[in-house]
Protein backbone atom coordinates (compact mmCIF):
# COMPACT_ATOMS: atom_id res chain seq x y z
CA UNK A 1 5.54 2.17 -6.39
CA UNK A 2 6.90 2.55 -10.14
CA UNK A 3 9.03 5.70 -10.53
CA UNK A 4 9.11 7.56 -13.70
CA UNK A 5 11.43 10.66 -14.48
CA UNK A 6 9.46 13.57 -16.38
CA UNK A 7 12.15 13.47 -18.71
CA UNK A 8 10.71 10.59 -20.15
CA UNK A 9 7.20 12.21 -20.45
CA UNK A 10 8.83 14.78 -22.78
CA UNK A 11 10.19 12.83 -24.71
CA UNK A 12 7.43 10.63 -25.47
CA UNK A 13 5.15 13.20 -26.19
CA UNK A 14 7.73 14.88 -28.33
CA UNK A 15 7.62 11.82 -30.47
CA UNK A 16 4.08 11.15 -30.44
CA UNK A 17 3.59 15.40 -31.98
CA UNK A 18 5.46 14.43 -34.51
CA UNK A 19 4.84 11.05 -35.33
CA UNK A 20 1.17 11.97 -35.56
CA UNK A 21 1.18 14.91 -37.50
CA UNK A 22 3.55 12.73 -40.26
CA UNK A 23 1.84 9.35 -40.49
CA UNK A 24 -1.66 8.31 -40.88
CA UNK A 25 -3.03 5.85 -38.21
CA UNK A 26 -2.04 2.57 -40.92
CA UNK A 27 -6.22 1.38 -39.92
CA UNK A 28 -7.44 4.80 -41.58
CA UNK A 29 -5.05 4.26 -43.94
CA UNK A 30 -6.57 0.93 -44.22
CA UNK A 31 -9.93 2.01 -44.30
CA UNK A 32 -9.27 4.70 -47.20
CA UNK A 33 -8.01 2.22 -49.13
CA UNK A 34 -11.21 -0.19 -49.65
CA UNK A 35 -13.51 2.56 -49.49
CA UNK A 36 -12.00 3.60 -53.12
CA UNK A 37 -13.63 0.00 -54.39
CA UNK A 38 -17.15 1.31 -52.47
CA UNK A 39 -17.38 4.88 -53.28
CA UNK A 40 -20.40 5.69 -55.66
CA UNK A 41 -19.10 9.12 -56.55
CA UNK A 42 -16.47 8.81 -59.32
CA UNK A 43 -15.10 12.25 -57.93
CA UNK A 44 -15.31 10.85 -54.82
CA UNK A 45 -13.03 8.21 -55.93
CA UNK A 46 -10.47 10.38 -57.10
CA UNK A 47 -10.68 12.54 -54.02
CA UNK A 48 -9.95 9.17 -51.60
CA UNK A 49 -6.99 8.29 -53.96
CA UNK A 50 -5.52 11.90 -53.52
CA UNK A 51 -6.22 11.37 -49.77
CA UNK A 52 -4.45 8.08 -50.12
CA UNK A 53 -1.28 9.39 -51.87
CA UNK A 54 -0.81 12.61 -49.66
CA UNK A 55 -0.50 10.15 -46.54
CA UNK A 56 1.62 7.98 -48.06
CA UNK A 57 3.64 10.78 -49.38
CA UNK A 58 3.48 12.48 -45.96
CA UNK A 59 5.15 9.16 -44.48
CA UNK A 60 7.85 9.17 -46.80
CA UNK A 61 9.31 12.70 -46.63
CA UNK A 62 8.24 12.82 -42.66
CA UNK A 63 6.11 15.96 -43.28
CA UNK A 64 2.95 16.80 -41.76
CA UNK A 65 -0.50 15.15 -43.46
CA UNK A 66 -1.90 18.86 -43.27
CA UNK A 67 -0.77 22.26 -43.09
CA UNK A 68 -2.86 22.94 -39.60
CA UNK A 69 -1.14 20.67 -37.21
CA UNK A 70 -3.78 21.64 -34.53
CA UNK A 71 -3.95 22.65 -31.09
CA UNK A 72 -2.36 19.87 -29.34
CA UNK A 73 -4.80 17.43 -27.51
CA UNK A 74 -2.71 14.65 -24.59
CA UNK A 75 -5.17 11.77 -23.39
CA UNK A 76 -2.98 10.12 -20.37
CA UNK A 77 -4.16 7.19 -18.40
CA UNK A 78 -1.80 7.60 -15.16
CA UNK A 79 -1.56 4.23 -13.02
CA UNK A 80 -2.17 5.23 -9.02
CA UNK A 81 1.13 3.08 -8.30
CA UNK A 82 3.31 5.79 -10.48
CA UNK A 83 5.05 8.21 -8.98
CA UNK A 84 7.00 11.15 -10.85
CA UNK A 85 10.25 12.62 -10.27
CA UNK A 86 12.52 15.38 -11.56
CA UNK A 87 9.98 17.93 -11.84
CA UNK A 88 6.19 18.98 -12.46
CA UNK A 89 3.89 16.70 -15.16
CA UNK A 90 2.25 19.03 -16.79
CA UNK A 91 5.41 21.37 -17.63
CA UNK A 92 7.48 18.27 -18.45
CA UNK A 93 4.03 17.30 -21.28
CA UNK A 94 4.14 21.20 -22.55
CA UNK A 95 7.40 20.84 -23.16
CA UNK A 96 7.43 18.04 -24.94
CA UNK A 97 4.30 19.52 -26.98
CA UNK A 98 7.14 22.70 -27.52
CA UNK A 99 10.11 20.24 -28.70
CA UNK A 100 7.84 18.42 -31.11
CA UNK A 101 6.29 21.14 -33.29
CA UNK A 102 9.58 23.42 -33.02
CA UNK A 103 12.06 20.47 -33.90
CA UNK A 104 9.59 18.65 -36.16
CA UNK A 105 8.88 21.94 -37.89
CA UNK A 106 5.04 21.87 -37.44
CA UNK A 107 2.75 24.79 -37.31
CA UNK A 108 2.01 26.72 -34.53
CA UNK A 109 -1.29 27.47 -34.19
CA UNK A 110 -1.89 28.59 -30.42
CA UNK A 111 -2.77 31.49 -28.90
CA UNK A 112 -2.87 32.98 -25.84
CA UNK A 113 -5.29 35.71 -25.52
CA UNK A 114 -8.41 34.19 -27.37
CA UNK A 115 -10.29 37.81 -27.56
CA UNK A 116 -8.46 40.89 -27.16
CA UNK A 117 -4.56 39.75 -28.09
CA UNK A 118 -4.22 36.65 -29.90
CA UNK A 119 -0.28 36.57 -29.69
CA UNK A 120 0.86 33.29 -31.13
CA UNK A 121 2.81 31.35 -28.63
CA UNK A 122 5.00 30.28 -31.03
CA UNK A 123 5.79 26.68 -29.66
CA UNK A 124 1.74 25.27 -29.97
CA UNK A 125 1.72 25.08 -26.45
CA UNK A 126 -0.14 25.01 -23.73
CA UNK A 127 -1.37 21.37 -24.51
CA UNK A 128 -5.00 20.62 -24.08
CA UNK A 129 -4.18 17.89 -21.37
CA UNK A 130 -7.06 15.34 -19.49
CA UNK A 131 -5.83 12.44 -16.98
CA UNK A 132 -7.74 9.58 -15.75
CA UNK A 133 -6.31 7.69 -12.88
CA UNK A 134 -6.16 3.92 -13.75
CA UNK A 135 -4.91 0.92 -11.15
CA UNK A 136 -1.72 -0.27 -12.05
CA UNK A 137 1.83 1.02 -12.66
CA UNK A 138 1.82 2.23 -16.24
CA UNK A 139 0.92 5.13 -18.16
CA UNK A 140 -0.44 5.38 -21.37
CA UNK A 141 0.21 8.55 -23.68
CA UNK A 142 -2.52 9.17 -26.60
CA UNK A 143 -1.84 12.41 -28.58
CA UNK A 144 -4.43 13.91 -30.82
CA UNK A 145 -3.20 17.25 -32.46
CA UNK A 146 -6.70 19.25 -33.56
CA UNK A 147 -7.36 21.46 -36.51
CA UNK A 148 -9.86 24.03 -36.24
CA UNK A 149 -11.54 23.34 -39.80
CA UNK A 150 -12.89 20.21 -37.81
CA UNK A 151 -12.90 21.47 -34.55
CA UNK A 152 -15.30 24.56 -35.59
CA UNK A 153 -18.13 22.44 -36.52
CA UNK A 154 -18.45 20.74 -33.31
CA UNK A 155 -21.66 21.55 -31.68
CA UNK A 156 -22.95 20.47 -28.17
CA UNK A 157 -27.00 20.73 -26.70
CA UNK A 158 -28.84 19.78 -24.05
CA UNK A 159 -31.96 17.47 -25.15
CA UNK A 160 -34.52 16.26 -22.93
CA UNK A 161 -34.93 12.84 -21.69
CA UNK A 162 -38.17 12.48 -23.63
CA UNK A 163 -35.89 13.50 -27.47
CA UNK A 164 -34.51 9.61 -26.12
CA UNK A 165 -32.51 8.14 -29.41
CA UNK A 166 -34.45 9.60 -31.96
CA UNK A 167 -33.56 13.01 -30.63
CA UNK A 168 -29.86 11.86 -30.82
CA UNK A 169 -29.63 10.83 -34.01
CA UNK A 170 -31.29 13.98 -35.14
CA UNK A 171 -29.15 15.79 -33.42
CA UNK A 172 -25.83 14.14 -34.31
CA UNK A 173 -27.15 14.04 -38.37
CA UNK A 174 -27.88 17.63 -38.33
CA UNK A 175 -24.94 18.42 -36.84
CA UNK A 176 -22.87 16.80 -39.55
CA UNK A 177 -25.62 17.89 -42.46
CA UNK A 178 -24.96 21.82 -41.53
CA UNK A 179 -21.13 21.10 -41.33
CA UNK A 180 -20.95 20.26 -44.73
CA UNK A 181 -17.58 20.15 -46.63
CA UNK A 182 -15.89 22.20 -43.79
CA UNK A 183 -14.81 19.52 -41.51
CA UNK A 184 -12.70 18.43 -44.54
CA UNK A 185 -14.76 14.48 -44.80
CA UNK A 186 -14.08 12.07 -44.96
CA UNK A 187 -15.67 12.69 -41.20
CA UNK A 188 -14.48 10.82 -37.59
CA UNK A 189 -18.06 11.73 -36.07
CA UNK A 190 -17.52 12.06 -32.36
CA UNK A 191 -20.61 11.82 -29.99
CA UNK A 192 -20.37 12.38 -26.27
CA UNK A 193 -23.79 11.66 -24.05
CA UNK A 194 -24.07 12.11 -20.60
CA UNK A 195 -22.86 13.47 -17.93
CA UNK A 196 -23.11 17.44 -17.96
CA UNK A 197 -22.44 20.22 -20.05
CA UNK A 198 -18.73 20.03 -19.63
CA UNK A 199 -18.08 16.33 -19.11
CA UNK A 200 -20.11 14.97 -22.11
CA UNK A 201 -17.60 17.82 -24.68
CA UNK A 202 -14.72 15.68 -23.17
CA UNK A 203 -16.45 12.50 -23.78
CA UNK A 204 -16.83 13.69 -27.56
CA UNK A 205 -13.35 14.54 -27.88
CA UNK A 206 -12.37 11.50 -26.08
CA UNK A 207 -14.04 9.01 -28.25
CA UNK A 208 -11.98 10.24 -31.59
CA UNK A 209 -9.01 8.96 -29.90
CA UNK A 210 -10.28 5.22 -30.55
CA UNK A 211 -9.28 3.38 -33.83
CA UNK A 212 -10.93 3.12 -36.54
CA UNK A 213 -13.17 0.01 -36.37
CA UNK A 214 -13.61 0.05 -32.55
CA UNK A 215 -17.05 -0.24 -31.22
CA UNK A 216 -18.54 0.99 -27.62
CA UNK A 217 -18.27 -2.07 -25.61
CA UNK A 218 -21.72 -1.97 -25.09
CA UNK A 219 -23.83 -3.50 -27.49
CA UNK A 220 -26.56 -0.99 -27.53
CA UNK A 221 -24.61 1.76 -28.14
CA UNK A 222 -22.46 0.04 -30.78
CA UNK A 223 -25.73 -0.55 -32.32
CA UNK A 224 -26.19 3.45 -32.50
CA UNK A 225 -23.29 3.96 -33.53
CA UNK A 226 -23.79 2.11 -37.13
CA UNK A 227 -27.44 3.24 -37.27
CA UNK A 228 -25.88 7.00 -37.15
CA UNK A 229 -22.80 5.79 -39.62
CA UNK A 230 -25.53 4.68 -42.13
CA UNK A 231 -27.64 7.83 -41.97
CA UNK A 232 -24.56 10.47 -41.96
CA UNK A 233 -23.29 8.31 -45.33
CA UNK A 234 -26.86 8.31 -46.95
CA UNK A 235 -26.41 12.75 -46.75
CA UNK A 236 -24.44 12.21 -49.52
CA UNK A 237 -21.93 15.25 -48.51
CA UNK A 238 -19.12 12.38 -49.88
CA UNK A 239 -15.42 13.32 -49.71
CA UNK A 240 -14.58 16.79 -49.70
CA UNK A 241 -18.06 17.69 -49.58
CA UNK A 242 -18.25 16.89 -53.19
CA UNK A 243 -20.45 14.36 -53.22
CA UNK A 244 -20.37 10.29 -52.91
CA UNK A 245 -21.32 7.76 -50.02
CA UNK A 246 -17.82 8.43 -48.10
CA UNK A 247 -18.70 10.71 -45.91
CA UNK A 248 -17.86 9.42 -42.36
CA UNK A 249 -15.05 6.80 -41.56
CA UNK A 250 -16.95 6.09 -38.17
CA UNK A 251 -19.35 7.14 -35.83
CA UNK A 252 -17.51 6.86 -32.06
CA UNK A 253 -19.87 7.17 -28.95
CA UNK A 254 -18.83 7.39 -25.54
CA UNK A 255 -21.81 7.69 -22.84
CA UNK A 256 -21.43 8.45 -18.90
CA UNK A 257 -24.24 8.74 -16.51
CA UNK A 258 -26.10 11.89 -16.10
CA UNK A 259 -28.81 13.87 -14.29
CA UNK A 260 -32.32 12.42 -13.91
CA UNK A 261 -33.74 15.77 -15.88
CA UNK A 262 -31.00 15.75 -18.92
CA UNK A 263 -29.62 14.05 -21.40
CA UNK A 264 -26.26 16.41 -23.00
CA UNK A 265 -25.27 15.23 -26.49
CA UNK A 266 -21.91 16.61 -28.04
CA UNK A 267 -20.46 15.93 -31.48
CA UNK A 268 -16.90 16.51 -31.97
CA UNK A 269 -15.74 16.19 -35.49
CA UNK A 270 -12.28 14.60 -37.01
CA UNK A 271 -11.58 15.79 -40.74
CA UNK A 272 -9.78 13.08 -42.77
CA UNK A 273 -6.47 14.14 -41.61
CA UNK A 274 -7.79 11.64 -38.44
CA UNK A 275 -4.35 12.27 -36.19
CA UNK A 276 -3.81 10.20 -33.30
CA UNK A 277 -0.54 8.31 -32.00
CA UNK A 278 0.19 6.45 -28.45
CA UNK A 279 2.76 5.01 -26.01
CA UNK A 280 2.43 3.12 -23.01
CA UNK A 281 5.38 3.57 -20.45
């Protein structure tokens, strides 16, 4: 049995809130880069370059790549042979989540009451926190701060079994067709399916803390996903929603098994700001 000290777990998330709200994931970064050579849209061009220069500007003066440093979204892969000491895991992530966006001088965009009060918490927290249980003895931190521009265009629906992949593919299209410029595109496109109505939203989620380039292991649904990448580019909503072929980076499925009567489809969209940063301890 590995022992790890909360303290630890603070301070890693600490870093990661910071370190991904000031520096592009360097395969986006990547990715930005070459599409300036592909774009169609000379706009579009212009708009990727722009994109290109406020990361690389962002990384230099250790600001944030966007104004709306999110709600704060922790991915942690716990192995079943850790066991933590010195105090509770979830208040030791929150305040971690607290000491990044106070000390790193991020926004703070949580509230508490969503309805009736809306009182800013002033420290971004609570974090938005999901744990898996993995063998082993280590534990791997992903961090995924969340702007609303994106997050608002998300859309979830439960098709049919008969809709099959046609019905996915309309769905997931549409979804990003009716979004528009909002989401900020260049586009992550997240798609959860499976599962139910609350499990296939964290799939979704889930699957826009991948890289940039990484397929579903399964060949099938990697398949999908480039068949929906090729028909989200061909809307021609382009960067910014001005126009061009750039409109998604990637298309990002994750799939879980579900109900004999259902088949739940989520999309969960990243703008261009795509912010994501990990540790393993």
């Amino acid at each position: 049995m590995r022992e790890i000290n909360v303290k630890q777990v603070t301070e890693a998330v600490a870093k990661l809130c910071k370190d991904s709200c000031y520096y592009l994931p360097e395969e986006l970064l990547a990715y930005y880069k070459k599409a300036v050579a592909v774009e169609e849209s000379p706009l579009g061009k212009e708009i990727l370059n722009t994109i290109i220069e406020n990361a690389e500007l962002a990384k230099s003066k250790d600001v944030p790549i966007c104004q709306d440093t999110g709600l704060t979204v922790v991915f942690m892969e716990i192995g079943q042979d850790v066991h933590f000491a010195g105090g509770d895991l979830y208040t030791a992530i929150h305040q971690g989540v607290a000491d990044g966006y106070v000390k790193g001088y991020l926004r703070k965009s949580s509230v508490d009451d969503p309805v009736f009060v809306r009182k800013n918490t002033n420290d971004n927290t609570p974090a938005i926190i999901h744990t898996t249980i993995v063998p082993g003895e280590k534990v791997k931190i992903i961090v995924c701060p969340k702007g609303c521009g994106s997050e608002n265009m998300g859309a979830m629906k439960m098709l049919k079994p008969a809709d099959g992949v046609e019905g996915i593919i309309k769905f997931v299209v549409d979804t990003v067709r009716s979004a528009g410029p909002n989401p900020c595109p260049p586009i992550t496109v997240g798609v959860g399916i499976g599962g139910d109505m609350e499990k296939v939203a964290e799939l979704a989620k889930y699957s826009l803390a991948r890289k940039v380039g990484e397929h579903n292991a399964n060949p099938k649904y990697a398949e999908l996903e480039d068949t929906i990448l090729e028909l989200v580019n061909k809307t021609g909503i382009g960067p910014a929603g001005l126009g061009g072929s750039t409109t998604a980076v990637a298309v990002n499925i994750e799939y879980a098994p579900t109900h004999i009567g259902a088949l739940p489809v989520a999309v969960n969209l990243n703008c261009h700001a795509a912010r994501r940063a990990e540790v393993e301890l």
